[in-house]
PDB file of N, CA and C in Angstrom:
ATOM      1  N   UNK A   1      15.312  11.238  46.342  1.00  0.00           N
ATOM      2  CA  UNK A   1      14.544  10.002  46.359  1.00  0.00           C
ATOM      3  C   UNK A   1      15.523   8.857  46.607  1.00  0.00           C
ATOM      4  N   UNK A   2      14.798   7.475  47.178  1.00  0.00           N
ATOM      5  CA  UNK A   2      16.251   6.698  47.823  1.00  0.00           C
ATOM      6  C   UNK A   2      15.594   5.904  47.082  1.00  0.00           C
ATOM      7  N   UNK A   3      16.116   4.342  47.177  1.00  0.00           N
ATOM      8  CA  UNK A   3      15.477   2.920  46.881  1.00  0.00           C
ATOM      9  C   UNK A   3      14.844   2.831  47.824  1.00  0.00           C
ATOM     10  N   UNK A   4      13.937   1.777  47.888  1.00  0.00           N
ATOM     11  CA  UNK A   4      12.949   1.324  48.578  1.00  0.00           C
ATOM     12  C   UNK A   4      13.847   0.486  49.320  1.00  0.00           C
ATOM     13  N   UNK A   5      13.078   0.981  50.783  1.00  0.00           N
ATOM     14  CA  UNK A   5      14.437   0.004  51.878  1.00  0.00           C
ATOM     15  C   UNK A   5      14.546  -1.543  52.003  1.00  0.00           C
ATOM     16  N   UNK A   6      13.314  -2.120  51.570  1.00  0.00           N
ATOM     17  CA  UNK A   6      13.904  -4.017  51.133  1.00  0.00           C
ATOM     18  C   UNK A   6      15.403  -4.270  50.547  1.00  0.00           C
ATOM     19  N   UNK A   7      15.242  -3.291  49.461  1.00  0.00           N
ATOM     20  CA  UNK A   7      16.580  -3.745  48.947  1.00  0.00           C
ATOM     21  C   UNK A   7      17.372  -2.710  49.147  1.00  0.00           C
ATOM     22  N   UNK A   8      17.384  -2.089  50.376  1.00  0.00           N
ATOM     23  CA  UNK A   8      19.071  -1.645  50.842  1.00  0.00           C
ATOM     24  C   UNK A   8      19.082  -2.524  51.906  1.00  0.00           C
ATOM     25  N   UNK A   9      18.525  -3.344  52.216  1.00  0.00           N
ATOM     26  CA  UNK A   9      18.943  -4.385  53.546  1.00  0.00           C
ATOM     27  C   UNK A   9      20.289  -5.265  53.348  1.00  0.00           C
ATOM     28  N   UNK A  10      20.778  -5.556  54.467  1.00  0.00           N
ATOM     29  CA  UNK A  10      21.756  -6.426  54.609  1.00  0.00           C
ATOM     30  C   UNK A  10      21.083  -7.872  54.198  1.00  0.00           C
ATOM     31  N   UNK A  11      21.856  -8.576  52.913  1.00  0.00           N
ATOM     32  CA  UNK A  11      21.216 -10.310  53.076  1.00  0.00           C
ATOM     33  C   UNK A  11      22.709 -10.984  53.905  1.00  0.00           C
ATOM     34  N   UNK A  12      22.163 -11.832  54.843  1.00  0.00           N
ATOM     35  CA  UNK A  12      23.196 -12.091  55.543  1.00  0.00           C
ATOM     36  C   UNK A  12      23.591 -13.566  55.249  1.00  0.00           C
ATOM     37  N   UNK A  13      25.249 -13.470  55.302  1.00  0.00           N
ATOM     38  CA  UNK A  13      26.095 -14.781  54.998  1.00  0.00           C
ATOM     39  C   UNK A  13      25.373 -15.845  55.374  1.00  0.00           C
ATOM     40  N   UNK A  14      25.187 -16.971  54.957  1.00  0.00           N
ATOM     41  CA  UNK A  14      25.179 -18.439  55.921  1.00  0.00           C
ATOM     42  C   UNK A  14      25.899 -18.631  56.113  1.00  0.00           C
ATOM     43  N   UNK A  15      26.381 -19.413  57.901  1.00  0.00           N
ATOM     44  CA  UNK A  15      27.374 -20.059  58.118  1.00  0.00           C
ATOM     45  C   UNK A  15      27.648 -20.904  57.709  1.00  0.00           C
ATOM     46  N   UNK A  16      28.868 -21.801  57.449  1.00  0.00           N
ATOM     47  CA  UNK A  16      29.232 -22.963  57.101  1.00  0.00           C
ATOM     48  C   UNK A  16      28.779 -23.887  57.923  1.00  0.00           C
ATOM     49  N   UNK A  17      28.205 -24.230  58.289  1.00  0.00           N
ATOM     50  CA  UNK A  17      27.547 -25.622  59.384  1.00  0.00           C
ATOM     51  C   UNK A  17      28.439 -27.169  59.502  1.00  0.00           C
ATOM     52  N   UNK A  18      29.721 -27.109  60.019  1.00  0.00           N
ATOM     53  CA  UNK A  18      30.181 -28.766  59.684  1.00  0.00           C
ATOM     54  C   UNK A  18      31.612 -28.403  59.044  1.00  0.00           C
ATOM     55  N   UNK A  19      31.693 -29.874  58.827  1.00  0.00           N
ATOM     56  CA  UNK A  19      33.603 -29.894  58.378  1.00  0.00           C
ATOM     57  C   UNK A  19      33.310 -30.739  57.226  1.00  0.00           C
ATOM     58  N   UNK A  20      32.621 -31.535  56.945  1.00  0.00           N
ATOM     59  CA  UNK A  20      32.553 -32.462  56.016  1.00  0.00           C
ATOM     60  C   UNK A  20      32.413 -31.949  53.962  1.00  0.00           C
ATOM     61  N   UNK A  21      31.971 -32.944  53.380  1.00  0.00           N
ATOM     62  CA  UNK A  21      32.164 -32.249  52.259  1.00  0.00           C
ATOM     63  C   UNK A  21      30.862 -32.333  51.553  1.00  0.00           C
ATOM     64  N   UNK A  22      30.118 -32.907  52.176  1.00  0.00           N
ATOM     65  CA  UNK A  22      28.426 -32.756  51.975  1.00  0.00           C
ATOM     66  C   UNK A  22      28.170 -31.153  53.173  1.00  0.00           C
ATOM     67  N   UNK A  23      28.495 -31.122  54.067  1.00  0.00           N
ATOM     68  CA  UNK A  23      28.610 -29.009  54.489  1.00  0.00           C
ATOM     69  C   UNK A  23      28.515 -28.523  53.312  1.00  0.00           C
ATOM     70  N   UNK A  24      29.785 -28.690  52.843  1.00  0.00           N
ATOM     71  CA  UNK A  24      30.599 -27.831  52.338  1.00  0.00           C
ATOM     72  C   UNK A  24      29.642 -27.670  50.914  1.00  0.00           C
ATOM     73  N   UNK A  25      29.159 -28.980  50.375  1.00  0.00           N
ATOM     74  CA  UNK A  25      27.967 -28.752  49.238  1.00  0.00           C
ATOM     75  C   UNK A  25      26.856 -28.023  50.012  1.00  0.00           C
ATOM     76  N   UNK A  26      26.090 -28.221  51.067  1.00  0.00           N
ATOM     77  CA  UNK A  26      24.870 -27.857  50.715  1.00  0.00           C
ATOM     78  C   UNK A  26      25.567 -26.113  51.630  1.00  0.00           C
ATOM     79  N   UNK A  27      26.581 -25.819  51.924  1.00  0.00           N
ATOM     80  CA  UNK A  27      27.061 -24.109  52.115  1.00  0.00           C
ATOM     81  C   UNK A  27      26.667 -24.029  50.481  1.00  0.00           C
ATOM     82  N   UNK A  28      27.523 -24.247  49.708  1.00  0.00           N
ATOM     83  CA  UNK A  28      27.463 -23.799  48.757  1.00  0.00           C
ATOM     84  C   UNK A  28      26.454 -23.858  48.117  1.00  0.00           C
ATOM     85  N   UNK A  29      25.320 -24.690  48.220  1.00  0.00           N
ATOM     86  CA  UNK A  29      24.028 -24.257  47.169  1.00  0.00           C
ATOM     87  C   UNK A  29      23.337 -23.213  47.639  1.00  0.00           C
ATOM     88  N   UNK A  30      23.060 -23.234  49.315  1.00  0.00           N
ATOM     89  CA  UNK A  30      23.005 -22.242  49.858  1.00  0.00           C
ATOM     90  C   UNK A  30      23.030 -20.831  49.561  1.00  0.00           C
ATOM     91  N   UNK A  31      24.488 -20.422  49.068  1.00  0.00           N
ATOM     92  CA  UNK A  31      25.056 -19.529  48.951  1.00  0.00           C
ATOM     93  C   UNK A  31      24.473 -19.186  47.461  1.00  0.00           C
ATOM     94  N   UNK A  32      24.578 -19.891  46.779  1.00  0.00           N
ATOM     95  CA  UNK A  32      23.586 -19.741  45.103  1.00  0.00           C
ATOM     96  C   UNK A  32      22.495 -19.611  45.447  1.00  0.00           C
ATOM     97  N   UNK A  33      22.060 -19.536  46.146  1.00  0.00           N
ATOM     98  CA  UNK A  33      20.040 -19.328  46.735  1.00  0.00           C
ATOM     99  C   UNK A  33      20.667 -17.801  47.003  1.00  0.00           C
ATOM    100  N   UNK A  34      21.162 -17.204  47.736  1.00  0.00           N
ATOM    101  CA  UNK A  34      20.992 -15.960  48.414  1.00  0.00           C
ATOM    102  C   UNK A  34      21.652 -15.441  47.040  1.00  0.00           C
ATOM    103  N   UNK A  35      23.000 -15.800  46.434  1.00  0.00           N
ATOM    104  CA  UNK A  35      23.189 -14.505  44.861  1.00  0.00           C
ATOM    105  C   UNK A  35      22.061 -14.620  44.355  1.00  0.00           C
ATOM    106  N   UNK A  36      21.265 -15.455  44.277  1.00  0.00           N
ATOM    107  CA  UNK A  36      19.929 -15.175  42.938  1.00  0.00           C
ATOM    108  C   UNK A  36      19.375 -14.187  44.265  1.00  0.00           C
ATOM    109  N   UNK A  37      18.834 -14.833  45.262  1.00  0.00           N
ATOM    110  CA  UNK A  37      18.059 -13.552  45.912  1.00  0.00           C
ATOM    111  C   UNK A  37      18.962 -12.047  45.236  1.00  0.00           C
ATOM    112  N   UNK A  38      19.654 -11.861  46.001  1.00  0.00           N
ATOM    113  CA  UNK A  38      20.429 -10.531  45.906  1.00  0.00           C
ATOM    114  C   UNK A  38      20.604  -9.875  44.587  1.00  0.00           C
ATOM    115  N   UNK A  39      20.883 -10.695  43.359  1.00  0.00           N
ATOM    116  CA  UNK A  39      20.356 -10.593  42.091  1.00  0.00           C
ATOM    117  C   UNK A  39      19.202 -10.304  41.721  1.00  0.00           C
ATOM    118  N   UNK A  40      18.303 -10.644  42.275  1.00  0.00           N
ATOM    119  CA  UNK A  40      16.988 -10.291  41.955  1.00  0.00           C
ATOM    120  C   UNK A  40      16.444  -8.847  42.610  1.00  0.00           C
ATOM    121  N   UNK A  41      17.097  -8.473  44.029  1.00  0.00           N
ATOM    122  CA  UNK A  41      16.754  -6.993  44.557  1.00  0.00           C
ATOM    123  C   UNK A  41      17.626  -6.311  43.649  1.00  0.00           C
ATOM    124  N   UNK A  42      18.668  -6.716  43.075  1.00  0.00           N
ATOM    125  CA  UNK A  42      19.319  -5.336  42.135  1.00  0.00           C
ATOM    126  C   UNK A  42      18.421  -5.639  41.298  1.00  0.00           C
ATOM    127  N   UNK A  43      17.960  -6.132  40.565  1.00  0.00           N
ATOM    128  CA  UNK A  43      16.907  -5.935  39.195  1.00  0.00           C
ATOM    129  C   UNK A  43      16.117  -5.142  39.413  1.00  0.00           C
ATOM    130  N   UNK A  44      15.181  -5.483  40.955  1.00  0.00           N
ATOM    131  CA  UNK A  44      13.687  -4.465  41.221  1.00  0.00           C
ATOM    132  C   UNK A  44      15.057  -3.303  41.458  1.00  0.00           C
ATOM    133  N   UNK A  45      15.658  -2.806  41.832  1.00  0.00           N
ATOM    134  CA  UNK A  45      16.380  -1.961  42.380  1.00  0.00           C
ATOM    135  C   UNK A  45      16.847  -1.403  40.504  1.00  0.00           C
ATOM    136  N   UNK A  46      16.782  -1.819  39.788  1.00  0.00           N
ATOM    137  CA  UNK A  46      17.369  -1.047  38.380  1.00  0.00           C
ATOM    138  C   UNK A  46      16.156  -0.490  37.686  1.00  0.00           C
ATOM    139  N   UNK A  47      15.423  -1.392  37.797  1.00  0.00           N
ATOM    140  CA  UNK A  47      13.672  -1.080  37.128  1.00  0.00           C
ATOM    141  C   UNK A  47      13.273  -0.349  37.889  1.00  0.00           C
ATOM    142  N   UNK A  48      13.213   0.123  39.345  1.00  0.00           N
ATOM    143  CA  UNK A  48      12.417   1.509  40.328  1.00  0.00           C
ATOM    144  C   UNK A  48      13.110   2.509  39.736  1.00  0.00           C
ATOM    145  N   UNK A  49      14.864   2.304  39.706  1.00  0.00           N
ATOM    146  CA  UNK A  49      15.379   3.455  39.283  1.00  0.00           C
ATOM    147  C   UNK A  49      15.013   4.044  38.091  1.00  0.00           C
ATOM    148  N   UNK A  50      14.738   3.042  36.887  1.00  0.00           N
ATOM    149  CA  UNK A  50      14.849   3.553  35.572  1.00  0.00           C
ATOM    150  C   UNK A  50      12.888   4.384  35.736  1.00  0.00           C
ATOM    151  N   UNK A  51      11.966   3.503  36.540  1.00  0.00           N
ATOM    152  CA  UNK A  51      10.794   3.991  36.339  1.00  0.00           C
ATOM    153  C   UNK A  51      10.575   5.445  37.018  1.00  0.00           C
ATOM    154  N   UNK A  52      11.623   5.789  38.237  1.00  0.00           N
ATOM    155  CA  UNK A  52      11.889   6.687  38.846  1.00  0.00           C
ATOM    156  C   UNK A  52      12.585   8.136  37.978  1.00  0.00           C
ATOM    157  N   UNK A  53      13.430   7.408  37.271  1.00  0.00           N
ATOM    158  CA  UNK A  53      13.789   8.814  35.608  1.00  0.00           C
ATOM    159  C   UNK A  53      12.645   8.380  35.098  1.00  0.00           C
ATOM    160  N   UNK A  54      12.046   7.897  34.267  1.00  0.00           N
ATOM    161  CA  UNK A  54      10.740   8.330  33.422  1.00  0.00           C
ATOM    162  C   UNK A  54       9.812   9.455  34.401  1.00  0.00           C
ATOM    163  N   UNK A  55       9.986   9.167  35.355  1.00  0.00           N
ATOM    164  CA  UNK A  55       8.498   9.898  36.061  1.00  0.00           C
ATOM    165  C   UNK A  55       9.328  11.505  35.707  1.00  0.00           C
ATOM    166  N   UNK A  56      10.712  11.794  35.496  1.00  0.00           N
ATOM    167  CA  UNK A  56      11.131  13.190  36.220  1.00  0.00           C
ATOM    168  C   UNK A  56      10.735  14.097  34.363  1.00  0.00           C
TER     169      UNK A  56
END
């Protein structure tokens, strides 16, 4: 049995857009948007697994 393929997908980098240091902030909030995403597919991804041992 695998994970469900949503969360084996690639979430992909944002580029840095710019040189300045307002870029460089909104890269970085950016980048805190996609760890919570990616944080959040390992969660469904720990809870399928664990509901996946109960079923066996």
């Amino acid at each position: 049995m695998t994970p469900p393929a949503e969360l084996m997908e690639t979430i992909p980098v944002p580029a840095l857009m710019g040189s300045t240091n307002g870029a460089l902030l909104s890269w970085a909030l950016t980048m805190r948007q996609v760890i919570r995403a990616d944080n959040a597919d390992r969660r469904e991804l720990r809870e399928w697994a664990e509901e996946e041992e109960g079923e066996e």
